[in-house]
Protein backbone atom coordinates (compact mmCIF):
# COMPACT_ATOMS: atom_id res chain seq x y z
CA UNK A 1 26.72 -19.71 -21.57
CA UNK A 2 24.67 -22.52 -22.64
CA UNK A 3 21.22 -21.59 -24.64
CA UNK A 4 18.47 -21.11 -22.18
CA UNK A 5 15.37 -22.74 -22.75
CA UNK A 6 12.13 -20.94 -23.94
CA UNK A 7 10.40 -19.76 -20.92
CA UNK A 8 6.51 -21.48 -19.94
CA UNK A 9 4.39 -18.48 -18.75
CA UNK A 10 1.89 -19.70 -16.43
CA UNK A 11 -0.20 -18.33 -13.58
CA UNK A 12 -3.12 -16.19 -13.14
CA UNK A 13 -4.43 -12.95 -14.87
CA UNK A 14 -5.42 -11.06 -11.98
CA UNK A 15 -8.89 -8.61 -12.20
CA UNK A 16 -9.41 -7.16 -8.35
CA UNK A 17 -11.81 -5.00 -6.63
CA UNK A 18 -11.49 -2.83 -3.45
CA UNK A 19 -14.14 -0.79 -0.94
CA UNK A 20 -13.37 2.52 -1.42
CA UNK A 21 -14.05 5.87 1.06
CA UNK A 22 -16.72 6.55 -1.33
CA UNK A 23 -18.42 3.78 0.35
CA UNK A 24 -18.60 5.99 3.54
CA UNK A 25 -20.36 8.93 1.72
CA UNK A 26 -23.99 10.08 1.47
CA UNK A 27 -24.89 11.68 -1.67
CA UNK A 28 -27.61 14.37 -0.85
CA UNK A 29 -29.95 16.21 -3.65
CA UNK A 30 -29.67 19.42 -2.77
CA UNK A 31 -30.82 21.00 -6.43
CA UNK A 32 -34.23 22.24 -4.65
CA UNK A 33 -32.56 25.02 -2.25
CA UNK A 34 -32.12 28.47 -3.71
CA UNK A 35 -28.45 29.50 -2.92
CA UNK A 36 -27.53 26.12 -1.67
CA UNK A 37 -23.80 27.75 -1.19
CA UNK A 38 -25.25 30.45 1.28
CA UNK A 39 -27.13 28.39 3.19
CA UNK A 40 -24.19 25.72 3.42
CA UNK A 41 -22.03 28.57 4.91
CA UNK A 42 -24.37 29.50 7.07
CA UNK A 43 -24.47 26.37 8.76
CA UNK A 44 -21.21 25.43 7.76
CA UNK A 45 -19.02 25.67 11.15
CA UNK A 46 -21.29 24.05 13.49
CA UNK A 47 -21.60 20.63 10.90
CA UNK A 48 -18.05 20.93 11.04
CA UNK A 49 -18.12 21.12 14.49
CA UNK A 50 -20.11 17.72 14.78
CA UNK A 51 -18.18 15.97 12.37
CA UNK A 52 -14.69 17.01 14.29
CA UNK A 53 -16.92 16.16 17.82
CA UNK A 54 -17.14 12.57 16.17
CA UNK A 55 -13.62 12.61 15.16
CA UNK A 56 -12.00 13.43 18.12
CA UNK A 57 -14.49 10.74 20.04
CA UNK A 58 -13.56 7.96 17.60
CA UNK A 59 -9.82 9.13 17.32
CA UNK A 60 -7.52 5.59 18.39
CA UNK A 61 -4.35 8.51 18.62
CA UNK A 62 -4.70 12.12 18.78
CA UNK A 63 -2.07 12.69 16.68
CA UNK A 64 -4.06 10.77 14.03
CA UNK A 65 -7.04 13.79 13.68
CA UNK A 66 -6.62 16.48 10.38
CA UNK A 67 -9.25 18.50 9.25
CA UNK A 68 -12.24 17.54 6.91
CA UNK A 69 -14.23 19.07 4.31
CA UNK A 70 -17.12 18.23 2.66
CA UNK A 71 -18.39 19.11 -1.45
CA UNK A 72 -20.97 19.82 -3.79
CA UNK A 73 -20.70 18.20 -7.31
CA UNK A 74 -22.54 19.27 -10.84
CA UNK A 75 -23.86 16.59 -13.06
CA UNK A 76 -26.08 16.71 -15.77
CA UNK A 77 -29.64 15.03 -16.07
CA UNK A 78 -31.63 14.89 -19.03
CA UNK A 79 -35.22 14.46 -18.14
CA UNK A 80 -37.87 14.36 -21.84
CA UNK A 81 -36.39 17.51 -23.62
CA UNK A 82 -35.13 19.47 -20.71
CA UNK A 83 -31.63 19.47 -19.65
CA UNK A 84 -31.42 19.59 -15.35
CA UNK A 85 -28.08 20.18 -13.59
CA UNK A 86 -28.50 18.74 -10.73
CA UNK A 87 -26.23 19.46 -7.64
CA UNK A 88 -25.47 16.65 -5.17
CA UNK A 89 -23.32 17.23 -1.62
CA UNK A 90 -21.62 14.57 -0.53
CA UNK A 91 -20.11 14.22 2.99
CA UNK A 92 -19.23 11.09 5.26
CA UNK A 93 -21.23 10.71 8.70
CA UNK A 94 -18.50 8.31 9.42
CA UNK A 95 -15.48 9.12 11.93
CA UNK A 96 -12.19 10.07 9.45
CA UNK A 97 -10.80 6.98 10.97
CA UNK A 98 -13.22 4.55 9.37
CA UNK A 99 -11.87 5.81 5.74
CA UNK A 100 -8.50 5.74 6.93
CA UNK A 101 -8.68 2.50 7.58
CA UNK A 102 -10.04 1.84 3.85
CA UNK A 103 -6.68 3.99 2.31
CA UNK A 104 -4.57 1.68 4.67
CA UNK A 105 -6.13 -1.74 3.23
CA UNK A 106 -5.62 -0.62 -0.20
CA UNK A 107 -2.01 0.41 0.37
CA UNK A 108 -1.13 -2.61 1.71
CA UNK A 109 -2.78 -4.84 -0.83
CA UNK A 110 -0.76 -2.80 -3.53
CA UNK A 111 2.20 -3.26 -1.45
CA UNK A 112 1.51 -7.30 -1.90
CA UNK A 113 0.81 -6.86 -5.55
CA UNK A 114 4.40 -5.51 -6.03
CA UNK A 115 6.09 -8.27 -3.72
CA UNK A 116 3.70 -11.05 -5.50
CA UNK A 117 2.74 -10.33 -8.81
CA UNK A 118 3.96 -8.53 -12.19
CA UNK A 119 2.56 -5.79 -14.40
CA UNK A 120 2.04 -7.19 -18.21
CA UNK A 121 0.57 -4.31 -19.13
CA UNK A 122 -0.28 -0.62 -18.00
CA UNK A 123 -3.01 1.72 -19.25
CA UNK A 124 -4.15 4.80 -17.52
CA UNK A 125 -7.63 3.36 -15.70
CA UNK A 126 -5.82 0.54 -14.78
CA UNK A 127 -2.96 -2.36 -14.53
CA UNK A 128 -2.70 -5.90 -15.83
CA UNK A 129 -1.29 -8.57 -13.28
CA UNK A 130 0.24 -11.85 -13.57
CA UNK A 131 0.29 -14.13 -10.54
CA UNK A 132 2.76 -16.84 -10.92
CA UNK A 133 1.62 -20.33 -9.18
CA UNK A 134 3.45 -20.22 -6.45
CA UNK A 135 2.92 -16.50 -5.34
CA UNK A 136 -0.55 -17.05 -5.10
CA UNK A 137 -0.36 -18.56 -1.56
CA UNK A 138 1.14 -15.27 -0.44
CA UNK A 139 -1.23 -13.16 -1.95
CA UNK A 140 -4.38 -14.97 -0.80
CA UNK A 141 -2.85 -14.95 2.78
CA UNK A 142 -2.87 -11.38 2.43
CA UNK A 143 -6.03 -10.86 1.31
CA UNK A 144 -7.30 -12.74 4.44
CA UNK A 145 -5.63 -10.50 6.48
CA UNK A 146 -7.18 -7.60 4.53
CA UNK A 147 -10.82 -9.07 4.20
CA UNK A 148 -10.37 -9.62 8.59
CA UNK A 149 -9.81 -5.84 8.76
CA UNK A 150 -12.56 -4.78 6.46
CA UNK A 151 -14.93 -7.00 8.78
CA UNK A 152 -13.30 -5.14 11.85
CA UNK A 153 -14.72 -2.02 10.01
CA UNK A 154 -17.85 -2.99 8.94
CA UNK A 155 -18.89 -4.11 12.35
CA UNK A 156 -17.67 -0.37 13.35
CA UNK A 157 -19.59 1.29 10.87
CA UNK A 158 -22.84 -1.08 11.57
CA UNK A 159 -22.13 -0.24 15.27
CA UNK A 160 -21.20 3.18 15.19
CA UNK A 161 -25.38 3.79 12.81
CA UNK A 162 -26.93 2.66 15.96
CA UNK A 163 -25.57 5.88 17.87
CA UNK A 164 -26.77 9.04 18.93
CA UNK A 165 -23.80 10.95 17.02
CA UNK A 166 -24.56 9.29 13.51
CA UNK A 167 -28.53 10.12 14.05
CA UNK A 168 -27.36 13.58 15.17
CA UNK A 169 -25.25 14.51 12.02
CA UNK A 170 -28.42 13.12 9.84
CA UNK A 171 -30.92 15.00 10.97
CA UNK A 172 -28.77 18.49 11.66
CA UNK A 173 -28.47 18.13 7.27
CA UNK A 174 -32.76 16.98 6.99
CA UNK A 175 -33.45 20.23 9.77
CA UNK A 176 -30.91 22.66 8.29
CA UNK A 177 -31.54 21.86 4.67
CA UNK A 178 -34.96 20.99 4.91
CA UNK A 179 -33.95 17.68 2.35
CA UNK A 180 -34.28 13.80 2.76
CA UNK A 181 -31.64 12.34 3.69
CA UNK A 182 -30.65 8.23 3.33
CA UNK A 183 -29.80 6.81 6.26
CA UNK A 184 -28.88 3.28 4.43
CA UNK A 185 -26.68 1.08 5.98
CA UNK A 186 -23.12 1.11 4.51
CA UNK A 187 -21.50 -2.10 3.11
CA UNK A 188 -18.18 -2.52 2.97
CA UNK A 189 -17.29 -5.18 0.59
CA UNK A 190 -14.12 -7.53 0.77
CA UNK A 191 -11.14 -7.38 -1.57
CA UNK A 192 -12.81 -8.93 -4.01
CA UNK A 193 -10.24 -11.26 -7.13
CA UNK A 194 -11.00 -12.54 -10.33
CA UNK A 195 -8.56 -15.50 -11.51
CA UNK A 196 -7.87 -16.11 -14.88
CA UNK A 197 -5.90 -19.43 -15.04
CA UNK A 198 -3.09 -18.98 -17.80
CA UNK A 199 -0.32 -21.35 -19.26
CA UNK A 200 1.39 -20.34 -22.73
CA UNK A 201 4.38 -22.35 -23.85
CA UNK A 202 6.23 -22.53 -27.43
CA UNK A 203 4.76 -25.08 -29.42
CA UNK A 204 1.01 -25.16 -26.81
CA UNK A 205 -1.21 -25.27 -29.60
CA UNK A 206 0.69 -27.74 -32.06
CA UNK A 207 0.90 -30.52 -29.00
CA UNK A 208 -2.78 -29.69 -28.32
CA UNK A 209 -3.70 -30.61 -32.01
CA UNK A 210 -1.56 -33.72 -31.88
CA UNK A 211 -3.40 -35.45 -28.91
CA UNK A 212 -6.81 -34.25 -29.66
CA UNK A 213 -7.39 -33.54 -32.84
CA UNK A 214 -4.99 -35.20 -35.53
CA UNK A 215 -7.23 -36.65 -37.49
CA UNK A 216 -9.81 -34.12 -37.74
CA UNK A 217 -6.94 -31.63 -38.65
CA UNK A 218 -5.95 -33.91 -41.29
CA UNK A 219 -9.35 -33.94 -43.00
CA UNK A 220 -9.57 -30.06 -42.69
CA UNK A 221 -9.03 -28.23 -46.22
CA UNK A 222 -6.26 -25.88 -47.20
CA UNK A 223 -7.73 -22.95 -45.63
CA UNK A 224 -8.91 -24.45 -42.36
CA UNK A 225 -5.87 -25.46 -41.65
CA UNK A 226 -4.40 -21.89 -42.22
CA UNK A 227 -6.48 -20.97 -39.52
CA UNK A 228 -5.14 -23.34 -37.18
CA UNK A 229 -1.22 -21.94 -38.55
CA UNK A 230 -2.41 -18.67 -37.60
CA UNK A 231 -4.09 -19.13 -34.24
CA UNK A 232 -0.38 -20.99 -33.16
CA UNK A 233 1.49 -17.72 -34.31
CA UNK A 234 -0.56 -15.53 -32.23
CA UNK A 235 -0.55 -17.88 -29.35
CA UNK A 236 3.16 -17.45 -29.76
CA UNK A 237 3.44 -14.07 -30.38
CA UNK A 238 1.63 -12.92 -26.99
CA UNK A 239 3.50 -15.89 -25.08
CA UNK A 240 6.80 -13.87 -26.40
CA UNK A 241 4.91 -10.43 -25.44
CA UNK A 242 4.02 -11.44 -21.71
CA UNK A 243 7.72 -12.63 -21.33
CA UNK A 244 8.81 -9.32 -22.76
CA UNK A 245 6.45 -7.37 -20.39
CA UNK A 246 7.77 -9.17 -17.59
CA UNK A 247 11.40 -8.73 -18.27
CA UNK A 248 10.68 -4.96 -18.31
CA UNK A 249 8.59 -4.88 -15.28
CA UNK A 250 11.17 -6.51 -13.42
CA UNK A 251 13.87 -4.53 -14.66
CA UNK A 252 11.87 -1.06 -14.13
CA UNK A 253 11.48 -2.09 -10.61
CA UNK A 254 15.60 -2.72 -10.40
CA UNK A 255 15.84 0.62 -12.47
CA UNK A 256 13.77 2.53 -9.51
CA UNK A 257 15.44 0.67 -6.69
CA UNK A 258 19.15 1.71 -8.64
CA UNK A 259 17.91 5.29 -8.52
CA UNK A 260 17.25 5.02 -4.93
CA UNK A 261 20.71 4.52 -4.54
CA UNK A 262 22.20 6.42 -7.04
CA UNK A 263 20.75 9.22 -5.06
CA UNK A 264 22.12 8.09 -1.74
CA UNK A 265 25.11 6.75 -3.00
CA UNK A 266 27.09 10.41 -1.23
CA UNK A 267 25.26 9.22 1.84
CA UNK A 268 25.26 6.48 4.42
CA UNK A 269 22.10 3.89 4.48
CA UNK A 270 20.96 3.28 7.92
CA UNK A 271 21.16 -0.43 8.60
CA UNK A 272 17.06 -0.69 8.83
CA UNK A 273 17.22 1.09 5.30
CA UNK A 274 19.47 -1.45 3.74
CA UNK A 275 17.71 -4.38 4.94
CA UNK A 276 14.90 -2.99 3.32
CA UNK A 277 16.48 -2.38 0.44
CA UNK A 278 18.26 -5.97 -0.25
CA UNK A 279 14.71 -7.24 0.82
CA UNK A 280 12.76 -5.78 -2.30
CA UNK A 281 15.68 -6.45 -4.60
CA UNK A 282 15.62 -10.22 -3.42
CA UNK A 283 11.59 -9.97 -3.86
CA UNK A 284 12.05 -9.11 -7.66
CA UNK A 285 14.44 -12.01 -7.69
CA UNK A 286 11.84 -14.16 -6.21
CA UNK A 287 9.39 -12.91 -9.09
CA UNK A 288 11.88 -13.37 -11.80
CA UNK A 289 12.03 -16.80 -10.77
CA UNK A 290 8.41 -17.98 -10.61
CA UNK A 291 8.08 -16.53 -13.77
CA UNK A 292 10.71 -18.54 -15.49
CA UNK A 293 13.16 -15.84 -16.09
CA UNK A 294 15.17 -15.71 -12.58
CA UNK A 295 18.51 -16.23 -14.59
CA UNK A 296 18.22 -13.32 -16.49
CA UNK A 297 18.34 -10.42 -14.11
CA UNK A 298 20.33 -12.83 -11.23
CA UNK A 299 23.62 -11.34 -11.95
CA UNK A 300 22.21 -7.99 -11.61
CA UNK A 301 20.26 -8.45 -8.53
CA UNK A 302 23.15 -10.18 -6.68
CA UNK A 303 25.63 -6.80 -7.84
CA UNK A 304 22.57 -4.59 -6.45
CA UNK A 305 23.18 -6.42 -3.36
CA UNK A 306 26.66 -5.56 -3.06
CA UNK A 307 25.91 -2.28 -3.98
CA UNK A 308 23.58 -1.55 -0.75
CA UNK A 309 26.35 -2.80 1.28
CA UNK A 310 29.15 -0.69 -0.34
CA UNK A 311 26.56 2.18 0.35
CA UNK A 312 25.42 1.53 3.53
CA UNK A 313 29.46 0.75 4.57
CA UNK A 314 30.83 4.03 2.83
CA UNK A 315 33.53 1.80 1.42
CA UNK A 316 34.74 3.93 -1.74
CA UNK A 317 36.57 1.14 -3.12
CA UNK A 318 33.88 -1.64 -2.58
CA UNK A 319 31.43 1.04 -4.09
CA UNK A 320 33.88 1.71 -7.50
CA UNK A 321 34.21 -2.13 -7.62
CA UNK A 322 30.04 -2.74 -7.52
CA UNK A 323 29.61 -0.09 -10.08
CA UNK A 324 31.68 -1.17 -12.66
CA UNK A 325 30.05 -4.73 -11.90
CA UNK A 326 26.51 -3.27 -12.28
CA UNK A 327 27.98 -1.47 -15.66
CA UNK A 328 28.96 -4.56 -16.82
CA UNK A 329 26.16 -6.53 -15.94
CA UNK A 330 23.78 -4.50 -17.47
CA UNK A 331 26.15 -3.74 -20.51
CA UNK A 332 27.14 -0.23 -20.26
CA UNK A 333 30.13 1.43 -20.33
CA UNK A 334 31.68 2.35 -16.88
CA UNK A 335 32.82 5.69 -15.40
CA UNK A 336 35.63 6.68 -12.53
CA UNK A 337 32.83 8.47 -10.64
CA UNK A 338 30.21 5.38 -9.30
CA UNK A 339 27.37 7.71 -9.27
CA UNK A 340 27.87 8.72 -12.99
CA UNK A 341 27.85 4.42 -13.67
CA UNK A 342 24.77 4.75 -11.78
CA UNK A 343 23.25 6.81 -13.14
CA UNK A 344 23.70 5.09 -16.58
CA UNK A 345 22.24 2.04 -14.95
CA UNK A 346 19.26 3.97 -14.03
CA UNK A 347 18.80 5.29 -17.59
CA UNK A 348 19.37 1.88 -19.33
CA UNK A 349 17.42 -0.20 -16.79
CA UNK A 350 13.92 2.44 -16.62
CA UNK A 351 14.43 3.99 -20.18
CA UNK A 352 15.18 1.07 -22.15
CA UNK A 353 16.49 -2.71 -22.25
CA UNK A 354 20.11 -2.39 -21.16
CA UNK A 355 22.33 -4.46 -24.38
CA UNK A 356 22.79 -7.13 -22.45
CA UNK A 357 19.36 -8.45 -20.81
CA UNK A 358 17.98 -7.79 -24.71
CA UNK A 359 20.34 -10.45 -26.03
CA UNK A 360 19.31 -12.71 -23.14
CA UNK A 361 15.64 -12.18 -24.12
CA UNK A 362 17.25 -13.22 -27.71
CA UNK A 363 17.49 -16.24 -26.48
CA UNK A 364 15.27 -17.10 -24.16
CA UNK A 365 12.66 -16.38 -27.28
């Protein structure tokens, strides 16, 4: 196979914000009432009551209504030399529909993130993402769609403040509790994106100095020009990093789809299942590709392919014959039993590079 050439990683960091059910609640300060917990039960059942009333009104399918609670939370406040621990109950005036619209927005915009974008780096508050070019059509289409429903809402919630039901469940807390309580509007932002236009390539900096700056560089001393050495090997360094992360985002994602099917593999697919399934293989393909890097993990997406159909047709032989292919592909050693070569493939593809896509990172570096 002919040397591949160094991959160009270009696109977008993405930063991205979403409304939350929070949104929905209203914080009370409820620090001032002795035995706030005995008083709460006491009135308990019949708030309950008015919030289920509200539910069952605003209820699109009845199927759709579960139970709701509401909860007290402990912070601390210092005020001058004194230490206060305040408590604040929170609870949501809102029909249980309104925030379950919210949890449906945000699982649909992560479900776009993972057809449209890739993960460069994970922490536990949050995830990096890379939007190549020409995903970003996709994903802004989607967040229209998304920002439409959120307006849906928030004309719902706007309406639904103006009703006897919302005024009812506000003033049964100010009677009952004898407390203030905010009856400010809630505002449901849109899914809100920060783009970070990004384009590293091997040798960026060193053609940036030649058509800008050559003769300043030339007059630079010894040291200054160090600088410049240094600030191209770091440029390069995290160009061959975000390649690297890519690779093993991608492959993790063919790792979790092989260990779908390593678990079915005794089973038979439904045809609605496989479809589904060669669809999110060919959408890592897709991602592989606008990242540069679509050559590298073609070979195994195309024997993932043939694995879903040897699956979904319970053909034993077809099945042996894409296991050994995904062995080889990946560069492992094959077994007689597919599900042990699967198995193997799961391990080298979400555990570690598999031998061969680290010597085609090699050279594609």
């Amino acid at each position: 196979m002919a040397k591949a050439k160094s991959v160009i990683v270009e696109g977008f960091l993405l930063d991205f914000n979403l409304p939350t059910e929070d949104l929905l609640n209203i914080s009370v300060d409820v620090t001032a009432i002795k035995n706030f917990k005995e008083v709460y039960l006491a009135i308990r059942d019949k708030f309950l009551e008015l919030l289920h009333r509200v539910d069952r009104d605003y209820a699109k399918r009845e199927n759709s209504l579960r139970g709701r609670g509401v909860r007290a939370t402990y912070s601390r406040l210092i005020v001058g030399k004194r230490t206060r621990h305040p408590t604040v109950w929170r609870f949501s005036p809102y029909p249980s529909r309104f925030a379950n619209v919210l949890r449906t927005v945000r699982r649909l915009w992560y479900e776009s993130l993972q057809r449209n974008t890739i993960v460069i780096s994970r922490t536990a508050v949050r995830n990096v993402y890379l939007l190549p070019f020409d995903k970003a059509p996709e994903l802004m289409k989607d967040r229209k769609e998304l920002n439409k429903k959120l307006a849906d809402l928030q004309k719902e919630v706007t309406e639904f403040e103006r009703t006897g039901d919302y005024k009812r469940i506000l003033g049964f807390v100010k009677e009952k509790m004898g407390v203030e309580v905010s009856s400010a509007p809630a505002y449901l932002h849109e899914v809100r994106l920060n783009l970070h236009p990004l384009q590293l390539q091997p040798q960026i900096f060193e053609k940036f100095l030649a058509e800008r700056w050559k003769t300043a560089v030339e007059e630079m001393d010894e040291e200054k020009q160090q600088g410049l050495k240094d600030i191209q090997t770091e440029l390069e360094r995290t160009r061959r990093e975000l390649v690297q992360r890519s690779i093993d985002d991608l492959q993790s994602r063919l790792g979790e789809l092989m260990k779908y099917l390593t678990t079915v593999a005794s089973l038979k697919l439904s045809a609605k299942e496989a479809v589904r399934l060669k669809n999110r293989i060919q959408d890592v393909q897709g991602l592989a590709e606008s990242v540069g890097v679509g050559w590298c993990i073609q070979r195994i997406t195309e024997t993932n392919l043939k694995l879903v159909e040897a699956v979904t047709t319970k053909n034993k032989a077809a099945l042996q014959e894409a296991s050994d292919a995904v062995a080889k592909e990946i560069g492992i050693p094959a077994s007689e039993k597919p599900e042990e070569t699967l198995k193997r493939a799961t391990i080298a593809l979400t555990e570690k590079a598999s031998p061969r896509l680290k010597a085609l990172m090699a050279e594609m570096l």
